[in-house]
PDB file of N, CA and C in Angstrom:
ATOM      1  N   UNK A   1     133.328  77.512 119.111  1.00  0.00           N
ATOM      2  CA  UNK A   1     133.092  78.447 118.038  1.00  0.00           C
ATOM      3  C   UNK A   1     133.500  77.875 116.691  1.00  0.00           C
ATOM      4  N   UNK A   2     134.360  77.209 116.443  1.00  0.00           N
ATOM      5  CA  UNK A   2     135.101  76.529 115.385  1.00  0.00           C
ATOM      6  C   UNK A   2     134.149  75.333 114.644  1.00  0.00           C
ATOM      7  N   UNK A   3     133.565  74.577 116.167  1.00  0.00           N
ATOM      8  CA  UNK A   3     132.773  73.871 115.324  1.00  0.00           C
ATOM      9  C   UNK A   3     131.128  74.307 114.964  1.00  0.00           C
ATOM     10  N   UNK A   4     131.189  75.627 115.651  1.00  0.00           N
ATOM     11  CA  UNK A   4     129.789  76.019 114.646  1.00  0.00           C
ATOM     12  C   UNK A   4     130.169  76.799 113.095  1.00  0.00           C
ATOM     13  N   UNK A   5     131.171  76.936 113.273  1.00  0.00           N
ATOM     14  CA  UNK A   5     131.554  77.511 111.522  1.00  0.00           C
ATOM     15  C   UNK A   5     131.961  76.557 111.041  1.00  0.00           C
ATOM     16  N   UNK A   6     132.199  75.463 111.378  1.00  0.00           N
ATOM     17  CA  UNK A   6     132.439  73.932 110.368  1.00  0.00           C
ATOM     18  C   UNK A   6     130.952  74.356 109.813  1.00  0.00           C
ATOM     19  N   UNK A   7     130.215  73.287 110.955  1.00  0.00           N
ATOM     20  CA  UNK A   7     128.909  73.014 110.671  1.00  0.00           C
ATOM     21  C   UNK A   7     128.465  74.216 109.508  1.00  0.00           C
ATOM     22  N   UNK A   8     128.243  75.405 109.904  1.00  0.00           N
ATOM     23  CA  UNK A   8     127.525  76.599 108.859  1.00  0.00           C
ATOM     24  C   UNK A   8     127.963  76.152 107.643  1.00  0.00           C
ATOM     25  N   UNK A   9     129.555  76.118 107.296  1.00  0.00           N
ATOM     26  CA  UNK A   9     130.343  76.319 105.849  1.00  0.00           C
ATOM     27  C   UNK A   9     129.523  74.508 105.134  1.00  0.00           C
ATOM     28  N   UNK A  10     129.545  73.605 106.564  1.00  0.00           N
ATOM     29  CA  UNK A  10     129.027  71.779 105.532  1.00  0.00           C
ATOM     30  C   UNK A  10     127.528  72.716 105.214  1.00  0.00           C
ATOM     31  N   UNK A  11     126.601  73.043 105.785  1.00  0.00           N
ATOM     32  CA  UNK A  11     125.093  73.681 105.657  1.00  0.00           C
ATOM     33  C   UNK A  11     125.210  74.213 104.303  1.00  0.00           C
ATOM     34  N   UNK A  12     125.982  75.444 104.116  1.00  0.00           N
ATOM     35  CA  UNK A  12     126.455  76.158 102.698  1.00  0.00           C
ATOM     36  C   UNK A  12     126.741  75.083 101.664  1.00  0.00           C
ATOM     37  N   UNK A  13     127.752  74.476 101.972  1.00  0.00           N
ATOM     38  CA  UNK A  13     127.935  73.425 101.166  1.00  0.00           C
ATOM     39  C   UNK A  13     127.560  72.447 100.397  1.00  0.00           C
ATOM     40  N   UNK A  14     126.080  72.097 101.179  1.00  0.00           N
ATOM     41  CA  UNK A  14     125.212  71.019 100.701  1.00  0.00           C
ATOM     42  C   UNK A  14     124.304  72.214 100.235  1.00  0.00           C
ATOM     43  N   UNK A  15     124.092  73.419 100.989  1.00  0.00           N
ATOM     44  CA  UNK A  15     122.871  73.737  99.914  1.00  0.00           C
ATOM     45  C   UNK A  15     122.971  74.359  98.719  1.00  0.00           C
ATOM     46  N   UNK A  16     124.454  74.529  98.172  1.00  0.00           N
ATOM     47  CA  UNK A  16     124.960  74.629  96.898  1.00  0.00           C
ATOM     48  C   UNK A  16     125.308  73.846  95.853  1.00  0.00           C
ATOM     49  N   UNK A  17     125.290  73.071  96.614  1.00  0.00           N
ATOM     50  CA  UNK A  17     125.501  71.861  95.331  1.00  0.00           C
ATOM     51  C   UNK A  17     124.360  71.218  95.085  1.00  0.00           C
ATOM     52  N   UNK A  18     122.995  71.192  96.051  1.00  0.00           N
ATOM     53  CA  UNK A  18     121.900  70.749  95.530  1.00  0.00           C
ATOM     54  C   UNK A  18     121.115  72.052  94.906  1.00  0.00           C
ATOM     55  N   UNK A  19     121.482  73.290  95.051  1.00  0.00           N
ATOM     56  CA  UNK A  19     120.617  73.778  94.076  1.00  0.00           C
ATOM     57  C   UNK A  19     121.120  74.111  92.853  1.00  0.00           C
ATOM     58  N   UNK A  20     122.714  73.844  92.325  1.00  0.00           N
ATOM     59  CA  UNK A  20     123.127  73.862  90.907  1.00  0.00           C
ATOM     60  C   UNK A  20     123.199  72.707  90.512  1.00  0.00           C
ATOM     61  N   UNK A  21     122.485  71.259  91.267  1.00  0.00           N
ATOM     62  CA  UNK A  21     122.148  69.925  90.070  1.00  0.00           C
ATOM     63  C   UNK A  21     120.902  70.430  89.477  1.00  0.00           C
ATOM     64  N   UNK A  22     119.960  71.265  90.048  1.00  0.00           N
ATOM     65  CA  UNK A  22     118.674  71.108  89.533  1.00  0.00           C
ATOM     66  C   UNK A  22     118.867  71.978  88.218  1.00  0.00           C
ATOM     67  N   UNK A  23     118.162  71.820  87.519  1.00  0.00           N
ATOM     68  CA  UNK A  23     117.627  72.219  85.813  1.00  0.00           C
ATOM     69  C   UNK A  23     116.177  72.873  86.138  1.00  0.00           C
ATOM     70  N   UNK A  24     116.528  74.152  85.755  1.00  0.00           N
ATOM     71  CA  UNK A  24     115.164  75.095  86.263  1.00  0.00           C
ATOM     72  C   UNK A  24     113.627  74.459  85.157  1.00  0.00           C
ATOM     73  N   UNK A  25     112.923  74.057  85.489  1.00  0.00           N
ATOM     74  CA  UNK A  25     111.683  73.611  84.998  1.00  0.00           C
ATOM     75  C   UNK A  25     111.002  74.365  84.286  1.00  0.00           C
ATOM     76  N   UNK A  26     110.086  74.203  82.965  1.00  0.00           N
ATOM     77  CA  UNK A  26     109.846  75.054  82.089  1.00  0.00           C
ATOM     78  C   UNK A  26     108.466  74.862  82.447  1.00  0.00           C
ATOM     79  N   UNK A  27     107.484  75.829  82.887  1.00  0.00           N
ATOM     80  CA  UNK A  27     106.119  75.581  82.942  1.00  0.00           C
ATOM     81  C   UNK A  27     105.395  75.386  81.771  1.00  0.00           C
ATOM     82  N   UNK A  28     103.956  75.084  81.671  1.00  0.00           N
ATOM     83  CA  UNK A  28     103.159  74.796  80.642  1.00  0.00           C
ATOM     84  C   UNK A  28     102.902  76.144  79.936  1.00  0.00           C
ATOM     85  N   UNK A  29     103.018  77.487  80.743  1.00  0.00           N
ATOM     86  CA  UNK A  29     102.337  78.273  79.919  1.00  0.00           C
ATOM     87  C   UNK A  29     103.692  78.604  79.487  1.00  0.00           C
ATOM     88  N   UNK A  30     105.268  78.698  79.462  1.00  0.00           N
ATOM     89  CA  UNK A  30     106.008  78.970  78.430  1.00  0.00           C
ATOM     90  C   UNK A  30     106.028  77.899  77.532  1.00  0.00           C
ATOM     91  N   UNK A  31     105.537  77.129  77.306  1.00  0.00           N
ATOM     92  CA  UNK A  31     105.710  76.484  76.616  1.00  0.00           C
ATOM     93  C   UNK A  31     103.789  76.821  75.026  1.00  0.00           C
ATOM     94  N   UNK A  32     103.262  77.350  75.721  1.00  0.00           N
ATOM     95  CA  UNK A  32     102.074  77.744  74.971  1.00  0.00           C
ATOM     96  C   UNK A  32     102.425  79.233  73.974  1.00  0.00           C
ATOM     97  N   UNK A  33     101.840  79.288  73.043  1.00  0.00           N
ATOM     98  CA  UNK A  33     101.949  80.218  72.422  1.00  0.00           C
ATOM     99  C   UNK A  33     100.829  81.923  73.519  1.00  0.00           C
ATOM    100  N   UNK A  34     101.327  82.997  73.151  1.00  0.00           N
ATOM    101  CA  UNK A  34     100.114  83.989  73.315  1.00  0.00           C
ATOM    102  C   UNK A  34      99.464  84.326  72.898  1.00  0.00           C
ATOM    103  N   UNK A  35      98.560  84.665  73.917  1.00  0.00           N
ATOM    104  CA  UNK A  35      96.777  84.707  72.695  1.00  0.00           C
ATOM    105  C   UNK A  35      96.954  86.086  72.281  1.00  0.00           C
ATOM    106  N   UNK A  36      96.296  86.035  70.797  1.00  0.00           N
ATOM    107  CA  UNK A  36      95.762  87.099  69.878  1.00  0.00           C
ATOM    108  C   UNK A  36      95.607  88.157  70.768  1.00  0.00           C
ATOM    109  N   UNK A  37      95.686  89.499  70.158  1.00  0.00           N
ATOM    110  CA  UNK A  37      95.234  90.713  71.107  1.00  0.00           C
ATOM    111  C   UNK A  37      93.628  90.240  70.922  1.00  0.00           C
ATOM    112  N   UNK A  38      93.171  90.453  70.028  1.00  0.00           N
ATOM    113  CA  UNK A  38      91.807  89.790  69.815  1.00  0.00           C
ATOM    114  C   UNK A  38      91.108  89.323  71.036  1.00  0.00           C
ATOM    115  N   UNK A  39      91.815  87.802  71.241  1.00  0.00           N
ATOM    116  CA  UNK A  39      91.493  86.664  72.141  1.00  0.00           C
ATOM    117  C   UNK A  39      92.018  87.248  73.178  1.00  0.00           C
ATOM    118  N   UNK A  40      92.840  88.413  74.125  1.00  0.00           N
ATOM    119  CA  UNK A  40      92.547  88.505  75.063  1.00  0.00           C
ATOM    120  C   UNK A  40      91.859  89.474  75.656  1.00  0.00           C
ATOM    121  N   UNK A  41      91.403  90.303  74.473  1.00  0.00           N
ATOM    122  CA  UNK A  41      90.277  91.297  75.176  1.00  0.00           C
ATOM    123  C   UNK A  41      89.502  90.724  75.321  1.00  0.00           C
ATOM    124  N   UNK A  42      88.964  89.405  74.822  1.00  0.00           N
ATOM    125  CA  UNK A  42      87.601  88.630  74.838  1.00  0.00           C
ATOM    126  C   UNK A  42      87.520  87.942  76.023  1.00  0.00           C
ATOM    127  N   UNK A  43      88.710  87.771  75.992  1.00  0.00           N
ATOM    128  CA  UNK A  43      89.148  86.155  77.299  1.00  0.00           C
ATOM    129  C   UNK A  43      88.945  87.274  78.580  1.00  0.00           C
ATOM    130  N   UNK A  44      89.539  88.820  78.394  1.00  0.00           N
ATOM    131  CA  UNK A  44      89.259  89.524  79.887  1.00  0.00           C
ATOM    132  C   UNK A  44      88.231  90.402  79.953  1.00  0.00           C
ATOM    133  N   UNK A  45      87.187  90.253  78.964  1.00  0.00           N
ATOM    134  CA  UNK A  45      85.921  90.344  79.339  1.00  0.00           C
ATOM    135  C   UNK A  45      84.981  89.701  79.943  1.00  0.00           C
ATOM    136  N   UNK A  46      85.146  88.255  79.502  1.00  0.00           N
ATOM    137  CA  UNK A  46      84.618  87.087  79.606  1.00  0.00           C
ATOM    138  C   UNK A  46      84.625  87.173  81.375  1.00  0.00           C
ATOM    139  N   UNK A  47      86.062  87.663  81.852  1.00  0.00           N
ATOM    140  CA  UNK A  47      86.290  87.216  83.152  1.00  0.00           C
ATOM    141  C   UNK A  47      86.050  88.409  83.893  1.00  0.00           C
ATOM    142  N   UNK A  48      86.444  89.375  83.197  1.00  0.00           N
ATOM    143  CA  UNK A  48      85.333  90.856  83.960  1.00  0.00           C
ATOM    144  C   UNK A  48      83.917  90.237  84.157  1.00  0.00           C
ATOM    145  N   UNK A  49      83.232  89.668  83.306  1.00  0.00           N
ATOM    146  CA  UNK A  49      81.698  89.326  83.544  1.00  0.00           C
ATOM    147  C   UNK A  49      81.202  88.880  84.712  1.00  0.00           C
ATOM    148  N   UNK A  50      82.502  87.721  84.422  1.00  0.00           N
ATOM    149  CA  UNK A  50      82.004  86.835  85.655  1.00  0.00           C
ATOM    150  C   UNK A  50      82.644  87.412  87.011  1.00  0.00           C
ATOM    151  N   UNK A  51      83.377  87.737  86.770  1.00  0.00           N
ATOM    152  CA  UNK A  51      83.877  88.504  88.153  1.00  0.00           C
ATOM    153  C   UNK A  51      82.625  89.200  88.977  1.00  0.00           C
ATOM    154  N   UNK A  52      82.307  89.999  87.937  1.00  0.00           N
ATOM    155  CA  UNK A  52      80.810  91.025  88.692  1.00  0.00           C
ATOM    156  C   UNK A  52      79.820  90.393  88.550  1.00  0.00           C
ATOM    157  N   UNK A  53      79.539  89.338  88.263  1.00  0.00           N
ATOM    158  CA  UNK A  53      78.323  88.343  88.410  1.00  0.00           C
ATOM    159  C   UNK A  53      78.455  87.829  89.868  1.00  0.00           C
ATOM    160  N   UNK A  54      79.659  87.194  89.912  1.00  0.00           N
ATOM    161  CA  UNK A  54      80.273  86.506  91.319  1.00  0.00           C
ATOM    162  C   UNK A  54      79.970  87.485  92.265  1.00  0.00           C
ATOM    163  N   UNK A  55      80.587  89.198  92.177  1.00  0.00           N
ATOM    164  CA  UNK A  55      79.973  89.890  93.249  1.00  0.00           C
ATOM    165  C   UNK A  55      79.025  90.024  93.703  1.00  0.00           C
ATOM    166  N   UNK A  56      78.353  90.671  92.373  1.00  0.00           N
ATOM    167  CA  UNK A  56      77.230  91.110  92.116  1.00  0.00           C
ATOM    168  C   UNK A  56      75.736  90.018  93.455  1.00  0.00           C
ATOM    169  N   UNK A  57      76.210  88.539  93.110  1.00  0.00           N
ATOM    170  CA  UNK A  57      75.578  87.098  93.349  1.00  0.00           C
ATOM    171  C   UNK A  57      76.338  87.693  94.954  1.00  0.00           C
ATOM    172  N   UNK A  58      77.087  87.375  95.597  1.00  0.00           N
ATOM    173  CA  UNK A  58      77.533  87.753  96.915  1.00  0.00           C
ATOM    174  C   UNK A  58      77.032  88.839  97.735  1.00  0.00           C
ATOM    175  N   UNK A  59      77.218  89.943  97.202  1.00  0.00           N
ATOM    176  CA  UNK A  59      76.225  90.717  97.951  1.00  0.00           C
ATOM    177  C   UNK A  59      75.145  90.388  97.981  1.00  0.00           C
ATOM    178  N   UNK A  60      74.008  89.849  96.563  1.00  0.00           N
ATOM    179  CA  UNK A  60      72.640  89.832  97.288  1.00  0.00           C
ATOM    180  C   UNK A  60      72.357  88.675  97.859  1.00  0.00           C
ATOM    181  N   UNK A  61      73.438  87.678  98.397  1.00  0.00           N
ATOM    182  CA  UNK A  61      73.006  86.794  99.321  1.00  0.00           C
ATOM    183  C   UNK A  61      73.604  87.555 100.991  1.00  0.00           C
ATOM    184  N   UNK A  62      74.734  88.137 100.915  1.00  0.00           N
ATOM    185  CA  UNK A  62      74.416  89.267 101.901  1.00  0.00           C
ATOM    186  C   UNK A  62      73.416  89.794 102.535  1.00  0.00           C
ATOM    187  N   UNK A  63      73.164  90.193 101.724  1.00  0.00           N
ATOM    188  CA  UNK A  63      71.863  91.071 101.919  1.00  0.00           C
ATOM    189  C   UNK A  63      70.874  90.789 102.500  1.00  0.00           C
ATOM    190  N   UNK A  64      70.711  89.313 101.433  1.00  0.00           N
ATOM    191  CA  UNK A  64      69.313  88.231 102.105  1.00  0.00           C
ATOM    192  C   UNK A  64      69.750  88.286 103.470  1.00  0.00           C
ATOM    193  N   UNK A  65      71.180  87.459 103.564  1.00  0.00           N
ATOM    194  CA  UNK A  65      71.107  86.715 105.097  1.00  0.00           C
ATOM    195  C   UNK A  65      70.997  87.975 106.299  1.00  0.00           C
ATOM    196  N   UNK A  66      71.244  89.076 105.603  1.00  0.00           N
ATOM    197  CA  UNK A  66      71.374  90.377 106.964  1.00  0.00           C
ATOM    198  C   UNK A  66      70.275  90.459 107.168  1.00  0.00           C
ATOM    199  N   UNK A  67      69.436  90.705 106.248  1.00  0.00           N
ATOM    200  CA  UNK A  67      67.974  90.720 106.241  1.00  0.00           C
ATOM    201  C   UNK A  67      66.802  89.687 106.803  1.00  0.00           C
ATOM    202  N   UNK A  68      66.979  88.985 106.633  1.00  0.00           N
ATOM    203  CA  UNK A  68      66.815  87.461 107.405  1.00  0.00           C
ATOM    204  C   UNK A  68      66.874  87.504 108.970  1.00  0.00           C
ATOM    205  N   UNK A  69      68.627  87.903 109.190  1.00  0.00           N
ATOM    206  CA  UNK A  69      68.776  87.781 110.607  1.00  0.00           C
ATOM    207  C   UNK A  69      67.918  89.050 111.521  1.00  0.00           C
ATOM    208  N   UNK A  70      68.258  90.222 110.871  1.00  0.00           N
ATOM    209  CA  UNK A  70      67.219  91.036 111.208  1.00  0.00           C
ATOM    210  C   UNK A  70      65.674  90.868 111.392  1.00  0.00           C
ATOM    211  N   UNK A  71      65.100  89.879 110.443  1.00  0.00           N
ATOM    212  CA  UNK A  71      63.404  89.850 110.620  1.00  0.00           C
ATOM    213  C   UNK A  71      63.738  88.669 111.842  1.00  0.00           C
ATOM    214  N   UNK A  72      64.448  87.812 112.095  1.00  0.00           N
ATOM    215  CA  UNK A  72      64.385  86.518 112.922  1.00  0.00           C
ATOM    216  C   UNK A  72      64.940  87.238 114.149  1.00  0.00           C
ATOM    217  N   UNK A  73      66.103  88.278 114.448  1.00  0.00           N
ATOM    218  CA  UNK A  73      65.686  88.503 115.869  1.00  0.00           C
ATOM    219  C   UNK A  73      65.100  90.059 115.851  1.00  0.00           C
ATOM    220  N   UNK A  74      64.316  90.515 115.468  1.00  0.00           N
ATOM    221  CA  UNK A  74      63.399  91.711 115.344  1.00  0.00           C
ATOM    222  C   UNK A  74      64.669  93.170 115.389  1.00  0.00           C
ATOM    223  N   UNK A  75      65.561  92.968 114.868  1.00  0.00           N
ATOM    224  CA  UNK A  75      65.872  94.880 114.641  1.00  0.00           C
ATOM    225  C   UNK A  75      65.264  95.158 113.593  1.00  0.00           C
ATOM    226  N   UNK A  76      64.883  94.898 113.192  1.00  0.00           N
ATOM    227  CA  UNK A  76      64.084  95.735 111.724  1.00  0.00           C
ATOM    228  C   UNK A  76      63.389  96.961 112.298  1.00  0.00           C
ATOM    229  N   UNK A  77      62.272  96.063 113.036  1.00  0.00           N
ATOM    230  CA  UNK A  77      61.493  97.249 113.651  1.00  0.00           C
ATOM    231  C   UNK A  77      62.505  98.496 115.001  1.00  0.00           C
ATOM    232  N   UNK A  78      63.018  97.844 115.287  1.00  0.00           N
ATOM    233  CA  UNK A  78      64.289  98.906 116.379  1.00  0.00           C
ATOM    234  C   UNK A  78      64.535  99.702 115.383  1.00  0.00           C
ATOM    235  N   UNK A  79      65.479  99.588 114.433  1.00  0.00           N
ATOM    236  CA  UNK A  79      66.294 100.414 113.597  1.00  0.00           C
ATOM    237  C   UNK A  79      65.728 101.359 113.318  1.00  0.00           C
ATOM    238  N   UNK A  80      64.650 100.683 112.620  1.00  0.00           N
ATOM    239  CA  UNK A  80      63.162 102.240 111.750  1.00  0.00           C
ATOM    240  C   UNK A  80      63.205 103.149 113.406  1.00  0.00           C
ATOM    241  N   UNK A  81      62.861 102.510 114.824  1.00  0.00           N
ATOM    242  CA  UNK A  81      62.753 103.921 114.721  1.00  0.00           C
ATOM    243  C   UNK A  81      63.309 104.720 115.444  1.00  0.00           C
ATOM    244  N   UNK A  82      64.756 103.990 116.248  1.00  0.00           N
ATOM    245  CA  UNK A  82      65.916 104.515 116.596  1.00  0.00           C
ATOM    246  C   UNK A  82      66.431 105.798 115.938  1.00  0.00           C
ATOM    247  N   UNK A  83      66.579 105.115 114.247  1.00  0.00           N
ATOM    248  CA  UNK A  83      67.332 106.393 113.207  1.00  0.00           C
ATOM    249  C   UNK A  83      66.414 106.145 112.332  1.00  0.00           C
ATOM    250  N   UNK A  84      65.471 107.092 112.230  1.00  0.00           N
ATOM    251  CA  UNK A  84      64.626 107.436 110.943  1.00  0.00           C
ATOM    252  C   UNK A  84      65.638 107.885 110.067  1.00  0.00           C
ATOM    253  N   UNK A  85      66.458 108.662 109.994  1.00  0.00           N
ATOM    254  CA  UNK A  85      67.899 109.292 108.789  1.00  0.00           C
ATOM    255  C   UNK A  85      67.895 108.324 107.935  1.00  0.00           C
ATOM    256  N   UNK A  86      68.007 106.911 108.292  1.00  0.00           N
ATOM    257  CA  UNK A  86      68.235 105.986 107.693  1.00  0.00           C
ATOM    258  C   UNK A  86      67.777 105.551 106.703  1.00  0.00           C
TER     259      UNK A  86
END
């Protein structure tokens, strides 16, 4: 028992002294100024756009390929007339 609480307290030991040599790192964006209110309604429009373009583009290749797989193994015609509701 004694020598697993050595061991734990050396474990503690080393991992305290290697994480108060390190010097916490300053990323690039604190180091950038912030954009204009201006520039970021623009900048999160810009990316609203594309966001729903990106969807927008995803579903209708969806779509295609459901559609596709449907004419290539024939539910198209099943579906119509299984559930007319549809």
């Amino acid at each position: 028992m004694d020598s697993e609480k050595g061991w734990f307290k050396r474990l503690q030991s080393r991992n305290n002294s290697s994480t108060e040599k390190k010097e916490p790192m300053a990323s690039a964006r604190d180091d950038a100024k912030p954009p204009m209110p201006e520039e970021v309604s623009t900048l999160t429009r810009q990316r609203a756009a594309a966001a729903k373009q990106y969807i927008e583009n995803h579903y209708k290749e969806q779509m295609r390929n459901l559609q596709e797989r449907r004419e290539r193994y024939g539910y198209g015609a099943y579906d119509a007339k299984v559930s007319p509701g549809r």
